[in-house]
N, C-alpha and C. Protein backbone atom coordinates (compact mmCIF):
# COMPACT_ATOMS: atom_id res chain seq x y z
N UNK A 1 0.81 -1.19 0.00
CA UNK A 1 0.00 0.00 0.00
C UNK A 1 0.86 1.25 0.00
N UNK A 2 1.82 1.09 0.64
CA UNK A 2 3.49 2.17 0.47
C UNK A 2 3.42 2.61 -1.22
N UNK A 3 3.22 4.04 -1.48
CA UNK A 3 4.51 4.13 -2.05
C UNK A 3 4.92 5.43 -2.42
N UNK A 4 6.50 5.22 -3.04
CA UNK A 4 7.43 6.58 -3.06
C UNK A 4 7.19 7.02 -3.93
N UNK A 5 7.16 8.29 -3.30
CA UNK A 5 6.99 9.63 -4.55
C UNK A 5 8.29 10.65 -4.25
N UNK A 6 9.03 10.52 -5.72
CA UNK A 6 10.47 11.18 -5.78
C UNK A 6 9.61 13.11 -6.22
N UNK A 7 10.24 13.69 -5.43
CA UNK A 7 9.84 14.91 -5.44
C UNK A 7 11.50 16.09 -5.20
N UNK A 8 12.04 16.40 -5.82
CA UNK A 8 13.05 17.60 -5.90
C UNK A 8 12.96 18.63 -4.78
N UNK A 9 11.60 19.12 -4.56
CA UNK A 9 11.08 20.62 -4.20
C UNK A 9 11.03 19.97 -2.44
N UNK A 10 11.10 18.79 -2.07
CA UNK A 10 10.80 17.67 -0.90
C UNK A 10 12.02 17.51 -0.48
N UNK A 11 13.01 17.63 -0.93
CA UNK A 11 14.90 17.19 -1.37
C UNK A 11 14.55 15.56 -0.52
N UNK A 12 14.51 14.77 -1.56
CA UNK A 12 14.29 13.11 -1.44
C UNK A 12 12.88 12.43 -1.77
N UNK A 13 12.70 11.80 -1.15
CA UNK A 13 11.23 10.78 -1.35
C UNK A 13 10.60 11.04 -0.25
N UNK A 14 9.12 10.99 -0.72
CA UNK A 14 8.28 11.50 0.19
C UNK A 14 7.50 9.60 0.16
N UNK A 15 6.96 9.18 1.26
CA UNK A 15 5.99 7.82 1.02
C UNK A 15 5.07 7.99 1.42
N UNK A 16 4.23 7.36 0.98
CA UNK A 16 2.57 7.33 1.54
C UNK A 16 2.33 6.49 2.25
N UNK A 17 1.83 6.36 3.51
CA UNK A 17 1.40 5.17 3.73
C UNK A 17 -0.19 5.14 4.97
N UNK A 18 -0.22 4.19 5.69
CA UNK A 18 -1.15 4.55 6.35
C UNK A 18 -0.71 5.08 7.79
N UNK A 19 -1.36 5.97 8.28
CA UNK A 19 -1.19 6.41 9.68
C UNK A 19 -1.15 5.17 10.83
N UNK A 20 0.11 5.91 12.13
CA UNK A 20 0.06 4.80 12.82
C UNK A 20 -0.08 5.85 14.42
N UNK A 21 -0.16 5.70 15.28
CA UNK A 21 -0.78 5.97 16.22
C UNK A 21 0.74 7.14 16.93
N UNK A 22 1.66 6.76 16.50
CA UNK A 22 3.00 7.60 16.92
C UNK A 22 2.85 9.15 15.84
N UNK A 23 1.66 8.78 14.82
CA UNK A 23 1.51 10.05 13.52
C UNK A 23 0.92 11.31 14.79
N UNK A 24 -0.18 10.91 15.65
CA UNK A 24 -1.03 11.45 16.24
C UNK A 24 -0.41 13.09 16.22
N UNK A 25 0.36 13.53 17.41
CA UNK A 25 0.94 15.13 17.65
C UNK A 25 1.60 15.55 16.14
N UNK A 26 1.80 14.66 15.17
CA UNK A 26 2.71 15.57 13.81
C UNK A 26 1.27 16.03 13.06
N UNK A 27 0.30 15.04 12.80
CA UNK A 27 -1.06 14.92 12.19
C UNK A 27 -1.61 16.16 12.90
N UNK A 28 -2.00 16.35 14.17
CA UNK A 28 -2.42 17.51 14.94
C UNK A 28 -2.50 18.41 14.44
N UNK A 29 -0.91 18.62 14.64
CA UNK A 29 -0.25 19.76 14.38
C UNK A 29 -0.09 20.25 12.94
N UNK A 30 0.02 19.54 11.92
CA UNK A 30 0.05 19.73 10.70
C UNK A 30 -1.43 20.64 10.49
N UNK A 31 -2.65 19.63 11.24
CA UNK A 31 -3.76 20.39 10.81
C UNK A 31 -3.89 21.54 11.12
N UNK A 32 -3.23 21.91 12.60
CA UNK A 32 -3.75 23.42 12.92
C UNK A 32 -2.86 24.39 12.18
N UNK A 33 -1.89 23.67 11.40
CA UNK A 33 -0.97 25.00 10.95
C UNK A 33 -1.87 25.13 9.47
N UNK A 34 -2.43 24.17 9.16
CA UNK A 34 -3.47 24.30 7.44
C UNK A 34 -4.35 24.80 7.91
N UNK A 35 -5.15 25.13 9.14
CA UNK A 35 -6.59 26.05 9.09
C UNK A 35 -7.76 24.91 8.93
N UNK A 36 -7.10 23.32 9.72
CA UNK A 36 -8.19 22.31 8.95
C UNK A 36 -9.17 22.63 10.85
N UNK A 37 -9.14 22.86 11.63
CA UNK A 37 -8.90 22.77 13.14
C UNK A 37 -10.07 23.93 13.83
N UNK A 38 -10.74 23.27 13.79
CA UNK A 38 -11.81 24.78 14.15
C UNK A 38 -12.71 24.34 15.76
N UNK A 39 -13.08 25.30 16.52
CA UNK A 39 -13.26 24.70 18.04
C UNK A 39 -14.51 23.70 17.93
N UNK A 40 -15.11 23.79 17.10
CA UNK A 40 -16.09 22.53 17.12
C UNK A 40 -15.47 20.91 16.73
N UNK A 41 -14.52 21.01 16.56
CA UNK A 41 -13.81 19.50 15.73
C UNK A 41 -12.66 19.26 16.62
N UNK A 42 -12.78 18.45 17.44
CA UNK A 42 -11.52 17.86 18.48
C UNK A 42 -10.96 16.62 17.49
N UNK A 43 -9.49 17.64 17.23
CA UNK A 43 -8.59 16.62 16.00
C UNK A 43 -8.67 15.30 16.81
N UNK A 44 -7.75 14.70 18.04
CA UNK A 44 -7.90 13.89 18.96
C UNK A 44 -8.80 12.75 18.94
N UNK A 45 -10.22 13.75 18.85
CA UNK A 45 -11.17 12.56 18.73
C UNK A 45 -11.63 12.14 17.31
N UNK A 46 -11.18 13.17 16.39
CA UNK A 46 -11.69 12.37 15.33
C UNK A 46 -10.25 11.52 14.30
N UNK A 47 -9.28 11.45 15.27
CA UNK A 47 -8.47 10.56 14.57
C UNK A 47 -8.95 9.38 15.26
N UNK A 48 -9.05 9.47 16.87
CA UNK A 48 -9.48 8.24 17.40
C UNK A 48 -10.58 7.25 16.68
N UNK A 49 -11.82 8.29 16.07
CA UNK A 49 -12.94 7.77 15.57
C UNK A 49 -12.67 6.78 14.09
N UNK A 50 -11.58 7.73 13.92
CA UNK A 50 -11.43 7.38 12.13
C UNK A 50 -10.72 5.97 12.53
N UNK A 51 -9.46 5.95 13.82
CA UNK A 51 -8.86 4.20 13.78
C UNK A 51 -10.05 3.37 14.02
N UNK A 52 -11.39 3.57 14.72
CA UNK A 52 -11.99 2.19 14.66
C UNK A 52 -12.78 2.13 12.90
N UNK A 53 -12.97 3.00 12.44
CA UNK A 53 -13.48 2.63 10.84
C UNK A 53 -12.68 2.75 9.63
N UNK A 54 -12.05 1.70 8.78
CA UNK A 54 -11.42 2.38 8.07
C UNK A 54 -9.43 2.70 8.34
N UNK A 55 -9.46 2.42 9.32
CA UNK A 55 -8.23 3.19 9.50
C UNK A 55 -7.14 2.45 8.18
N UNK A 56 -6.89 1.72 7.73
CA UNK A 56 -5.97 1.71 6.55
C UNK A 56 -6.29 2.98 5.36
N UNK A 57 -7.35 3.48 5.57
CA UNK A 57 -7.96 4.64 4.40
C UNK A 57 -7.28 5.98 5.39
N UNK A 58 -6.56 6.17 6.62
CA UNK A 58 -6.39 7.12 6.71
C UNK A 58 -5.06 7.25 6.40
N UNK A 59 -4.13 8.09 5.67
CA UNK A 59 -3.26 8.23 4.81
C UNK A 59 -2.44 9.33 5.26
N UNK A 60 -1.09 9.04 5.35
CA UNK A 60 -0.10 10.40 5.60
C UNK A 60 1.04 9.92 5.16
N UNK A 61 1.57 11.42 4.27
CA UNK A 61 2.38 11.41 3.40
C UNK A 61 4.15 11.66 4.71
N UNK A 62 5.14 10.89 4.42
CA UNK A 62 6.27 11.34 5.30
C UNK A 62 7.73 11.25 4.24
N UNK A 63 8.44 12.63 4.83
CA UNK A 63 9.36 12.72 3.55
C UNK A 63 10.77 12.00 4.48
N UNK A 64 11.75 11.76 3.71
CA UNK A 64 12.74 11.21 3.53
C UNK A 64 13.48 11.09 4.83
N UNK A 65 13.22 12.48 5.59
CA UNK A 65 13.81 12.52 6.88
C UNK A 65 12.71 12.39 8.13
N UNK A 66 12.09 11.64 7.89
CA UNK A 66 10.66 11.38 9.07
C UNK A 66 9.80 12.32 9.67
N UNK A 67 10.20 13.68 8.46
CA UNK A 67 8.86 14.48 8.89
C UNK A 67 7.82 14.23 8.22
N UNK A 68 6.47 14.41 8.85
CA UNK A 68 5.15 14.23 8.26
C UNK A 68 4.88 15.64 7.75
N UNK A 69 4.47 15.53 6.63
CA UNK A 69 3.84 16.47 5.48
C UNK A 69 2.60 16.29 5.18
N UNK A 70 1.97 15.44 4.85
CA UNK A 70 0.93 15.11 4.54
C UNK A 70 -0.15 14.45 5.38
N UNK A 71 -1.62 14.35 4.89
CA UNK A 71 -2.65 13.74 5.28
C UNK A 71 -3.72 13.79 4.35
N UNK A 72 -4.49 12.40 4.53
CA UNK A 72 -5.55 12.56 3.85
C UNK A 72 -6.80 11.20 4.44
N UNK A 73 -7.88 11.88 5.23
CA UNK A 73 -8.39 11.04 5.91
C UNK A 73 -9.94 9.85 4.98
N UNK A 74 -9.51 9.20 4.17
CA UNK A 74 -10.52 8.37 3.33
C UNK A 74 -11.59 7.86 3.67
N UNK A 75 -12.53 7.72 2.90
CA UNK A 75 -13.58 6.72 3.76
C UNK A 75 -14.65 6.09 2.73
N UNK A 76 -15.29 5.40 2.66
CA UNK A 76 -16.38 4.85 2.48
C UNK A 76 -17.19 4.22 2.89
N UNK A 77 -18.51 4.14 2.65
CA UNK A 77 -19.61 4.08 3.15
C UNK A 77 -20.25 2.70 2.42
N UNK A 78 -19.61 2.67 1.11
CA UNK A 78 -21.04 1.85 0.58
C UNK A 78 -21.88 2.45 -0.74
N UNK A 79 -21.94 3.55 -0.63
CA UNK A 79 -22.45 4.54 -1.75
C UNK A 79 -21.59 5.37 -2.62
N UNK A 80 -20.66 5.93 -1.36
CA UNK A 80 -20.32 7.41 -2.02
C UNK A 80 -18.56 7.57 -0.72
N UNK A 81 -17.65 7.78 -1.69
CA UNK A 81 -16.45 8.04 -0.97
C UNK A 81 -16.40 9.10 -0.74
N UNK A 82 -15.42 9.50 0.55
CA UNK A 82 -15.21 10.72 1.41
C UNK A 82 -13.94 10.98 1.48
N UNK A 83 -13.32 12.02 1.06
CA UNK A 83 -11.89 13.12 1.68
C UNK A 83 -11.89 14.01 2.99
N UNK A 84 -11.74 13.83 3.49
CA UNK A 84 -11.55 15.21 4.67
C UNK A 84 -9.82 15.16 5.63
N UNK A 85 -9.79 15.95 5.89
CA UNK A 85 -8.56 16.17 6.42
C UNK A 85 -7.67 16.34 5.18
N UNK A 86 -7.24 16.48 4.11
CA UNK A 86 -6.11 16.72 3.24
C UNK A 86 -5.80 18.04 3.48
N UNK A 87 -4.42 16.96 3.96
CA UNK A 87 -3.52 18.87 4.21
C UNK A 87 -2.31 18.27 3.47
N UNK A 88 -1.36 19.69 3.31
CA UNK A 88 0.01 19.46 3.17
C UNK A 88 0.78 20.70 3.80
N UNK A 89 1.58 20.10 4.63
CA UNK A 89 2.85 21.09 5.06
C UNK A 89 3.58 22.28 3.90
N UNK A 90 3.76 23.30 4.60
CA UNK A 90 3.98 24.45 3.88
C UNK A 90 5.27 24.22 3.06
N UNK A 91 6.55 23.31 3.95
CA UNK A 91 7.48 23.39 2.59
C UNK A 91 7.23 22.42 1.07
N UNK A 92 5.51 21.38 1.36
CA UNK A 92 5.89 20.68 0.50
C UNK A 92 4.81 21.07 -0.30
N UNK A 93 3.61 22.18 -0.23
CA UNK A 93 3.05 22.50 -0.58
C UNK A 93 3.61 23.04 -2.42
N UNK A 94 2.68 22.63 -3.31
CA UNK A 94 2.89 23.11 -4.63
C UNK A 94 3.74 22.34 -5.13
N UNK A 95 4.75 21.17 -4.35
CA UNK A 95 5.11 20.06 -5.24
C UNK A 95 4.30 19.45 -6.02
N UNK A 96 2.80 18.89 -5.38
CA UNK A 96 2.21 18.38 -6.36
C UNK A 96 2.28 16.46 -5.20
N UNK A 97 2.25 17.13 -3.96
CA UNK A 97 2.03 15.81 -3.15
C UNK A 97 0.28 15.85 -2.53
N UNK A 98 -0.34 17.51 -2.53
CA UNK A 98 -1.52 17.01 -2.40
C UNK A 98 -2.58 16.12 -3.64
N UNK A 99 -1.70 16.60 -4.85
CA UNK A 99 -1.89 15.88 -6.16
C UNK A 99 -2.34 14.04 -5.70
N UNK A 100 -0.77 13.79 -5.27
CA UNK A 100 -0.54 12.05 -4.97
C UNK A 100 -1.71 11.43 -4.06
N UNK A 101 -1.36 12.37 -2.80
CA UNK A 101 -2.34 11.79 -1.80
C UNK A 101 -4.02 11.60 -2.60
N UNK A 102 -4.43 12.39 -3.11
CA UNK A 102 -5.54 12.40 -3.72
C UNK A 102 -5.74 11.45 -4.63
N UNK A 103 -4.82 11.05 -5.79
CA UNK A 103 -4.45 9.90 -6.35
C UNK A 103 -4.58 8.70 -5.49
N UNK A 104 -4.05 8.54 -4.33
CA UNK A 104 -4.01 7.42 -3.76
C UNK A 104 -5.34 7.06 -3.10
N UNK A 105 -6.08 8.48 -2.46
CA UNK A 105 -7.76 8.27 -2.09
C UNK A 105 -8.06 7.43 -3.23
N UNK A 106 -7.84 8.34 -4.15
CA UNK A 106 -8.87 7.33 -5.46
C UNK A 106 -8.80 5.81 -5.72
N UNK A 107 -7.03 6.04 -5.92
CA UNK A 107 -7.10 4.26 -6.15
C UNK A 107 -7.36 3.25 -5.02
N UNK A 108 -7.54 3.69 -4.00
CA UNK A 108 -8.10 3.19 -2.51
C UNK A 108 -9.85 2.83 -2.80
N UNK A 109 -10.17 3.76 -2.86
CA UNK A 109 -11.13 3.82 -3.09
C UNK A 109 -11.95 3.31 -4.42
N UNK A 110 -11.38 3.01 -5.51
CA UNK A 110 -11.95 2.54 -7.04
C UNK A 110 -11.50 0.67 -6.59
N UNK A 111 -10.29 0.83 -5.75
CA UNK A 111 -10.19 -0.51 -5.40
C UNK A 111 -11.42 -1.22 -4.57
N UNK A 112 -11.59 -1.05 -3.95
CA UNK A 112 -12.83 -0.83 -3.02
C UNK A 112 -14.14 -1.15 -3.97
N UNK A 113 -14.28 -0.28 -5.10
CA UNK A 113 -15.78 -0.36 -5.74
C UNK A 113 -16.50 0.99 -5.99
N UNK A 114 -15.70 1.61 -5.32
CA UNK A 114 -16.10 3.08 -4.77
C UNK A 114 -17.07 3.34 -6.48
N UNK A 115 -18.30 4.19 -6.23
CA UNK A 115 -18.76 5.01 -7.70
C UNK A 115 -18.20 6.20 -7.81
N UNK A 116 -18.31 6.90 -6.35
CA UNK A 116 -18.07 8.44 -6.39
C UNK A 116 -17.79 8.89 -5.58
N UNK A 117 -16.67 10.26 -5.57
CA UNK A 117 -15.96 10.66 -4.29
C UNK A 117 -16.23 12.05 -4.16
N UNK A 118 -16.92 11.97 -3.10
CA UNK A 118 -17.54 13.47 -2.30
C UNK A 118 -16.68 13.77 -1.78
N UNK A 119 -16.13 15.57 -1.33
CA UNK A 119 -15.47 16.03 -0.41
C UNK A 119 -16.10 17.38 0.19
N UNK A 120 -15.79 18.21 0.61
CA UNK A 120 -16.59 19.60 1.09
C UNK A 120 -15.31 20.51 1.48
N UNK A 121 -15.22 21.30 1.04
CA UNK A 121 -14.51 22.27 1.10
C UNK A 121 -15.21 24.20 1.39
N UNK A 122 -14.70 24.33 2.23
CA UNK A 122 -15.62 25.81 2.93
C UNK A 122 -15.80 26.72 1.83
N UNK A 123 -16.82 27.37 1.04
CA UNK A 123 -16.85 28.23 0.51
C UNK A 123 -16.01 29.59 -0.22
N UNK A 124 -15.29 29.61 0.98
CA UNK A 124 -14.48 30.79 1.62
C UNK A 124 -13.01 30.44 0.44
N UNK A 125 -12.38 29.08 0.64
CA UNK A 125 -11.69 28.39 0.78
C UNK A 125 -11.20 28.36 -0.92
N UNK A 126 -11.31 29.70 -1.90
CA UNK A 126 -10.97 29.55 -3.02
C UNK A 126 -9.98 28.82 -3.68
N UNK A 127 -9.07 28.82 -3.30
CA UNK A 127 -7.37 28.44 -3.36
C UNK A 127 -7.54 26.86 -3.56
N UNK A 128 -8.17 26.08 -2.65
CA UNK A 128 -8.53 24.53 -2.55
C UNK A 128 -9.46 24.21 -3.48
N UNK A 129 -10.84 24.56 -4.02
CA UNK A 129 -11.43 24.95 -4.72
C UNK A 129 -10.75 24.60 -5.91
N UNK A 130 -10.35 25.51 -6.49
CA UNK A 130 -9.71 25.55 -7.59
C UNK A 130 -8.40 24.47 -7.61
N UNK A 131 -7.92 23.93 -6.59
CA UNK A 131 -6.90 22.68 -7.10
C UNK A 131 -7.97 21.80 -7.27
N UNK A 132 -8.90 21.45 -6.49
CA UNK A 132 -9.95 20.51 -6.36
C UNK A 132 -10.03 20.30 -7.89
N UNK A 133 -10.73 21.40 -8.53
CA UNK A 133 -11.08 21.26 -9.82
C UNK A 133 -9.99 21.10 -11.25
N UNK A 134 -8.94 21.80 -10.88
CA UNK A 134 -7.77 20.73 -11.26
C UNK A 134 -7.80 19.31 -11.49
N UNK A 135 -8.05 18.90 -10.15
CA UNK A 135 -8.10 17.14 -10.47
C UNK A 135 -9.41 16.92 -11.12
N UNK A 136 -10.57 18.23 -11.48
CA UNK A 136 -11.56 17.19 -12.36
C UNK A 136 -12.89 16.99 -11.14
N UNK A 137 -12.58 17.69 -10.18
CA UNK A 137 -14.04 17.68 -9.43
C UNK A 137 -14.77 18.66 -9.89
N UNK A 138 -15.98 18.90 -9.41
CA UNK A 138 -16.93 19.91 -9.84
C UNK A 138 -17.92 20.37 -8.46
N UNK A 139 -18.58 21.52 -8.71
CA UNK A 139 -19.23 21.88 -8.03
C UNK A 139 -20.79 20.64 -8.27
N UNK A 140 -21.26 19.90 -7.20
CA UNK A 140 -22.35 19.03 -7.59
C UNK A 140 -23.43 20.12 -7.55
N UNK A 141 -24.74 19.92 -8.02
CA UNK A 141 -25.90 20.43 -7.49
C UNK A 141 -26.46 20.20 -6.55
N UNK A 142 -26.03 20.32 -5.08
CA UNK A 142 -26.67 19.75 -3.94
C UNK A 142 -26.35 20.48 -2.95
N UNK A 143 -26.87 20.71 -1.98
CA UNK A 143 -26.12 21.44 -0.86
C UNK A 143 -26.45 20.50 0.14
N UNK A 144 -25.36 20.96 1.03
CA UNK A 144 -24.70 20.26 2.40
C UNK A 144 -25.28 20.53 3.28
N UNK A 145 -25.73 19.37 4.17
CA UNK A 145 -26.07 19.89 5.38
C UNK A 145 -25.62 19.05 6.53
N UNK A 146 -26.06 19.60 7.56
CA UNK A 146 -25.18 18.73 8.76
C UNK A 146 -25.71 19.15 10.01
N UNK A 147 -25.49 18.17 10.99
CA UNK A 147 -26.28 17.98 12.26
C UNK A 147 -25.11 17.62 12.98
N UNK A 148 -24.68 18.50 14.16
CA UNK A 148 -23.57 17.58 14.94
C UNK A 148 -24.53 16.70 16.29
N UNK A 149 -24.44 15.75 16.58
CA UNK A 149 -24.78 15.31 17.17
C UNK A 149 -23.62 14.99 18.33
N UNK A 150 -22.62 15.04 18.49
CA UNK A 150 -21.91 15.09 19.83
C UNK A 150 -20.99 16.32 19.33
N UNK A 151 -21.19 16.88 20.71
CA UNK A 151 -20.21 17.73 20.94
C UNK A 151 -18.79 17.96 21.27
N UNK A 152 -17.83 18.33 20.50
CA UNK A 152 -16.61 17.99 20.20
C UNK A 152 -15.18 19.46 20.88
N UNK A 153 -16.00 20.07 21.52
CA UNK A 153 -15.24 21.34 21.89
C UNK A 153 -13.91 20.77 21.74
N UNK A 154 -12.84 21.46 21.36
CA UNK A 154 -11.27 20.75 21.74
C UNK A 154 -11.23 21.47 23.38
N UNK A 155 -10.34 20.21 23.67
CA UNK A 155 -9.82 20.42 25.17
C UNK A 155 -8.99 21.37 25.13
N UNK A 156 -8.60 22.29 26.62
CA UNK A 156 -7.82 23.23 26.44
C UNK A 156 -6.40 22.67 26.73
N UNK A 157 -5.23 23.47 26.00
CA UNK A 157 -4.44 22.85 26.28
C UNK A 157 -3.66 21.83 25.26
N UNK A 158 -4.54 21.65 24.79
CA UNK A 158 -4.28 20.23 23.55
C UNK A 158 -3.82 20.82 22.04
């Protein structure tokens, strides 16, 4: 399920593979420096959530010298595949590794059976948007909605 992606702009190989429980504080932290991290979403608990479903679909990219750069949290349901969490670290940003990781959702996911891969990206959020559609997504005709049903404040401190 490994594999290397030779990247210049990375200086070495970056690999993909699946997250392991020592990823936890780099994964965190990666997210709050991307803006993925907002006080309703306790990162913590929803990595915890994601290891009991799925966890081989959750994905982080690590370059040559054992820093983590990447993430990309996969999923399926049965119907319809899911992205959330794709980030990439600022020095590796614009190589073209959020490119891979996304590549690798897919073939994860087409392996799988998958028909179709949903993601949601904030409005606001032009910049993502527009790579999104790069790879060939589109705006669907549907709008989003959502119900939190547990409450997720992040702890202070964390």
């Amino acid at each position: 399920m490994s594999e290397t992606l030779h990247d210049d702009a990375t200086a070495g190989s970056t690999s993909i593979r699946p997250f392991v429980v020592d990823d936890t504080e780099a994964v965190v932290a990666l997210w709050r420096a991307a803006g993925l991290v907002k006080p309703w979403n306790n990162p913590y608990l929803d990595i915890s959530r994601k290891m009991t479903v799925q966890p081989e679909l959750f994905l982080v990219a690590v370059a040559s010298d054992a820093t983590l750069v990447g993430t990309a949290m996969v999923g399926y349901e049965g119907h319809r595949g899911w992205v959330n969490y794709l980030a990439v670290a600022d020095p590796a940003r614009g190589t073209g590794l959020g490119r891979r990781l996304m590549a690798e959702a897919e073939r994860l996911l087409v392996e799988r059976g998958c028909p179709k891969l949903n993601l949601q990206v904030r409005t606001s959020n032009t910049e993502v948007i527009a790579f999104y559609e790069r790879l060939g997504y589109a705006v669907d005709d549907a709008v989003s909605l959502g119900k939190r049903l547990i409450e997720d404040a992040s702890p202070a401190g964390r």
